[in-house]
Protein backbone atom coordinates (compact mmCIF):
# COMPACT_ATOMS: atom_id res chain seq x y z
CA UNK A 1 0.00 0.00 0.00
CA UNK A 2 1.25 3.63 -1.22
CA UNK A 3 0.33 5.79 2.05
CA UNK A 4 -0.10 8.58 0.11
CA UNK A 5 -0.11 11.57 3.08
CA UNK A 6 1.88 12.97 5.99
CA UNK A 7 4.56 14.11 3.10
CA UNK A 8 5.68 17.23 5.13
CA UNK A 9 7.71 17.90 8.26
CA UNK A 10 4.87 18.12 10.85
CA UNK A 11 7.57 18.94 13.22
CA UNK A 12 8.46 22.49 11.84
CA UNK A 13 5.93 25.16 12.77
CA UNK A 14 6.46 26.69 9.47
CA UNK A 15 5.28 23.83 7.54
CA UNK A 16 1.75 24.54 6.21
CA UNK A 17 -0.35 20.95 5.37
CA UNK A 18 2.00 17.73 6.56
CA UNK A 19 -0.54 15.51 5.52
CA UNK A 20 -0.78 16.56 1.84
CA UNK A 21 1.26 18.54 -0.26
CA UNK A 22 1.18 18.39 -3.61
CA UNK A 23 4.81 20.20 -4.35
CA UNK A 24 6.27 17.54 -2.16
CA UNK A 25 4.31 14.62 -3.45
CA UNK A 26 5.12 16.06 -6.91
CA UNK A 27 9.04 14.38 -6.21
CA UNK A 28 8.00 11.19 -5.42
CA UNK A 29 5.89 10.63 -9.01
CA UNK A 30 8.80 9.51 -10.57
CA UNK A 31 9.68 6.89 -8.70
CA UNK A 32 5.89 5.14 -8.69
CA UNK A 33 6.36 4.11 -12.02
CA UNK A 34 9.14 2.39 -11.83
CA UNK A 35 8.21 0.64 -8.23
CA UNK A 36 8.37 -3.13 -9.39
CA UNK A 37 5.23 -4.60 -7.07
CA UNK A 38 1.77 -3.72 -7.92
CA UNK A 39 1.00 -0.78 -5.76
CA UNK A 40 -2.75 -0.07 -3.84
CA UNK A 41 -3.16 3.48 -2.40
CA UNK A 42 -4.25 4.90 0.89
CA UNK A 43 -5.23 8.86 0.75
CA UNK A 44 -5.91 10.50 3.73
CA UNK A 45 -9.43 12.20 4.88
CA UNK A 46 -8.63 13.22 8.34
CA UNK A 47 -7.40 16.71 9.73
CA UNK A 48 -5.36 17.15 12.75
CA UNK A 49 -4.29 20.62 14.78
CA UNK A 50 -0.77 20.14 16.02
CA UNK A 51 0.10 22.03 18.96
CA UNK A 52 3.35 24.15 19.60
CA UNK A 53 4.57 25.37 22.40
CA UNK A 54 7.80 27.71 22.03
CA UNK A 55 7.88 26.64 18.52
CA UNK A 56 8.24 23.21 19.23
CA UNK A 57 5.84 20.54 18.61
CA UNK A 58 4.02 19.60 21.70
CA UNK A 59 0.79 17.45 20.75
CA UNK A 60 -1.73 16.69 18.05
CA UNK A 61 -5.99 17.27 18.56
CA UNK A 62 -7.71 14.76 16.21
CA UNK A 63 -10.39 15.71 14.33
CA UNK A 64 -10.09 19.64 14.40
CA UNK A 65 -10.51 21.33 11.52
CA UNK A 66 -10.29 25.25 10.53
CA UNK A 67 -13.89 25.57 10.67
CA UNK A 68 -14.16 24.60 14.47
CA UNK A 69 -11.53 27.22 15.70
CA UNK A 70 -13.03 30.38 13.37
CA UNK A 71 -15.75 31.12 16.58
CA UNK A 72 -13.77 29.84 19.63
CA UNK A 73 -13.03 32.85 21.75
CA UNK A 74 -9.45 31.19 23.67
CA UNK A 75 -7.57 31.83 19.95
CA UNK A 76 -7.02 34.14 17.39
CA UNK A 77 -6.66 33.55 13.89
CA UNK A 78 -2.72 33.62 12.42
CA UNK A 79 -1.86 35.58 9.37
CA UNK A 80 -1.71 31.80 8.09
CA UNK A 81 -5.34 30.55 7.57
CA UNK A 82 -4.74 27.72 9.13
CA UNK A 83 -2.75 28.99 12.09
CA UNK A 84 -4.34 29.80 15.47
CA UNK A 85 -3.02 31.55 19.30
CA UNK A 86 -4.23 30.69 22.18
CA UNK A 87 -5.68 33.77 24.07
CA UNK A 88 -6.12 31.99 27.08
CA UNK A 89 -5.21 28.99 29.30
CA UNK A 90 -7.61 26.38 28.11
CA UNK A 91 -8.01 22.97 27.47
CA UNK A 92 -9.24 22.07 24.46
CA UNK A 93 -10.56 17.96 23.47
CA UNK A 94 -9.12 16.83 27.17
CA UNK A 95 -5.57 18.91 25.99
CA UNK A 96 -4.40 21.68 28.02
CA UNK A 97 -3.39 24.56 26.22
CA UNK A 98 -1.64 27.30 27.19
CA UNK A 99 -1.88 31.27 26.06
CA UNK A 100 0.74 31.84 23.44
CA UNK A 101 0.51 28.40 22.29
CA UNK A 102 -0.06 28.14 18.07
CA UNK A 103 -2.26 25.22 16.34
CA UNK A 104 -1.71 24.28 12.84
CA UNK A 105 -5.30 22.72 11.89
CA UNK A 106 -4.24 19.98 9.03
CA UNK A 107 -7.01 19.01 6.61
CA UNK A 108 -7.81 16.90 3.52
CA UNK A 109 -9.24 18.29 0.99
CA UNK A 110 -11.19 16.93 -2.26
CA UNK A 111 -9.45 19.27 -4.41
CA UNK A 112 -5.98 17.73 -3.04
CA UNK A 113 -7.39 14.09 -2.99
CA UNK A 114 -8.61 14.33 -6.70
CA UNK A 115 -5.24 15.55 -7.97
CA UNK A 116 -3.30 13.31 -6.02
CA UNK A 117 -5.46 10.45 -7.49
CA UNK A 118 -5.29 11.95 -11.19
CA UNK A 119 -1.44 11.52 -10.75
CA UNK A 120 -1.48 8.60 -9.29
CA UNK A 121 -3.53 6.96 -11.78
CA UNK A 122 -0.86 8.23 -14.44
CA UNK A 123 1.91 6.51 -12.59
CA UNK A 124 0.69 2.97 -11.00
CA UNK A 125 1.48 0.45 -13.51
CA UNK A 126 -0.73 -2.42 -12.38
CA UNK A 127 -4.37 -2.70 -13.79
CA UNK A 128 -6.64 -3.06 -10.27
CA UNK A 129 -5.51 -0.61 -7.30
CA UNK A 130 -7.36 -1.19 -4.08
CA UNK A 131 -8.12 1.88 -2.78
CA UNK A 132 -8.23 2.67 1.37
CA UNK A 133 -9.35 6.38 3.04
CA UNK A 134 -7.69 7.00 6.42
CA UNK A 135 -8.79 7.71 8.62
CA UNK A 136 -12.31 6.82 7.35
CA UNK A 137 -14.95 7.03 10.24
CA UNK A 138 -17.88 9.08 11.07
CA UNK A 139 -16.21 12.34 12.50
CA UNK A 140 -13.91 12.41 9.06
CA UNK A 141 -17.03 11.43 6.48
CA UNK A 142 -19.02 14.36 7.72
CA UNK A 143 -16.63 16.97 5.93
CA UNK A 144 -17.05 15.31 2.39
CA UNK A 145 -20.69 15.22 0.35
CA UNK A 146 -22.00 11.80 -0.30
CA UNK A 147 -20.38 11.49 -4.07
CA UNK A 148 -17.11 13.13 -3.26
CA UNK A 149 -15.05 9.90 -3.09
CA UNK A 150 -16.45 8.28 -6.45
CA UNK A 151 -15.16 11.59 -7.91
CA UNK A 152 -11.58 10.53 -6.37
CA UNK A 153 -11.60 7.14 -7.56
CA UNK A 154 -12.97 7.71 -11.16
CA UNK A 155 -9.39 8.71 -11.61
CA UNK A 156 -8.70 5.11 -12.32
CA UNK A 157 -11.30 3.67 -14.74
C-alpha cells in the first residue's frame, strides 16, 4: 500500500499541510512508475491541529478542523489561515493549552485528494488498485458530500 499523506515535516511550525502537499508529493511521481510490485493506495481524509509550544511541537488534537476554531473565543486567527493563538489557558478535546501556544489545523481536501489520485492513476502500472481512506470514520465522512469519493476514484477507470 502507497500511504499517500503525511509528506511534510509536521515537526516544523512553518510547515503549512504535513498531511498533503502536492509540491512535495510532486518528487516522489517519478519513482511510482518504476516501483516493481503492484502498488494499492491509501489517501488521507482526516485533519489534525498540532500544537506548539515555544515553537516546538508539543501534541496533536484529532479531528479539528479550521472551521471549528473560526468562533472559539481562547484563539485568534494567524496571518496563516490555518494557524491559530491561544488567548487563554484552556483545554481544548481533554488537551491543556496554554496562552501563546499556536495550532496548525491539518485538513484533507477533495481538491488535493482528486489531484493526487489523477497523478497517481498516471503513474501505478498495475491494472486493479485497491483503494483505502484513512482515517475513514464518522467524524472524518461528515466533511465530504456523499459522491465526493467516487469523484476521487474515477481517476482510475
Amino acid at each position: 500500500m502507497l500511504m499517500y499523506y503525511n509528506m511534510d515535516d509536521w515537526k516544523n511550525p512553518r510547515t503549512h499541510n504535513s498531511i498533503s502537499r502536492l509540491t512535495v508529493a510532486g518528487r516522489y511521481a517519478p519513482y511510482i512508475s518504476a516501483y516493481p510490485l503492484a502498488l494499492d493506495v491509501v489517501l488521507p481524509v482526516f485533519s489534525w491541529a498540532i500544537v506548539y509550544r515555544n515553537n516546538r511541537p508539543l501534541t496533536f488534537i484529532n479531528h479539528l478542523t479550521i472551521k471549528q476554531l473560526q468562533s472559539p473565543v481562547f484563539v485568534q486567527s494567524s496571518p496563516k489561515t490555518n494557524q491559530f493563538i491561544a488567548l487563554q489557558d484552556t483545554i481544548v478535546f481533554g488537551i491543556p493549552i496554554r496562552r501563546s501556544d499556536h495550532l496548525r489545523v491539518e485538513e484533507s481536501n477533495l481538491q488535493d485528494l482528486k489531484i493526487s489520485s489523477q497523478m497517481l492513476s498516471r503513474e501505478i502500472q498495475n491494472r486493479r488498485v485497491t483503494f483505502a481512506l484513512y482515517h475513514l470514520d464518522s467524524l472524518n465522512l461528515i466533511h465530504y458530500e456523499k459522491d465526493s469519493f467516487r469523484q476521487i476514484f474515477e481517476s482510475f477507470r
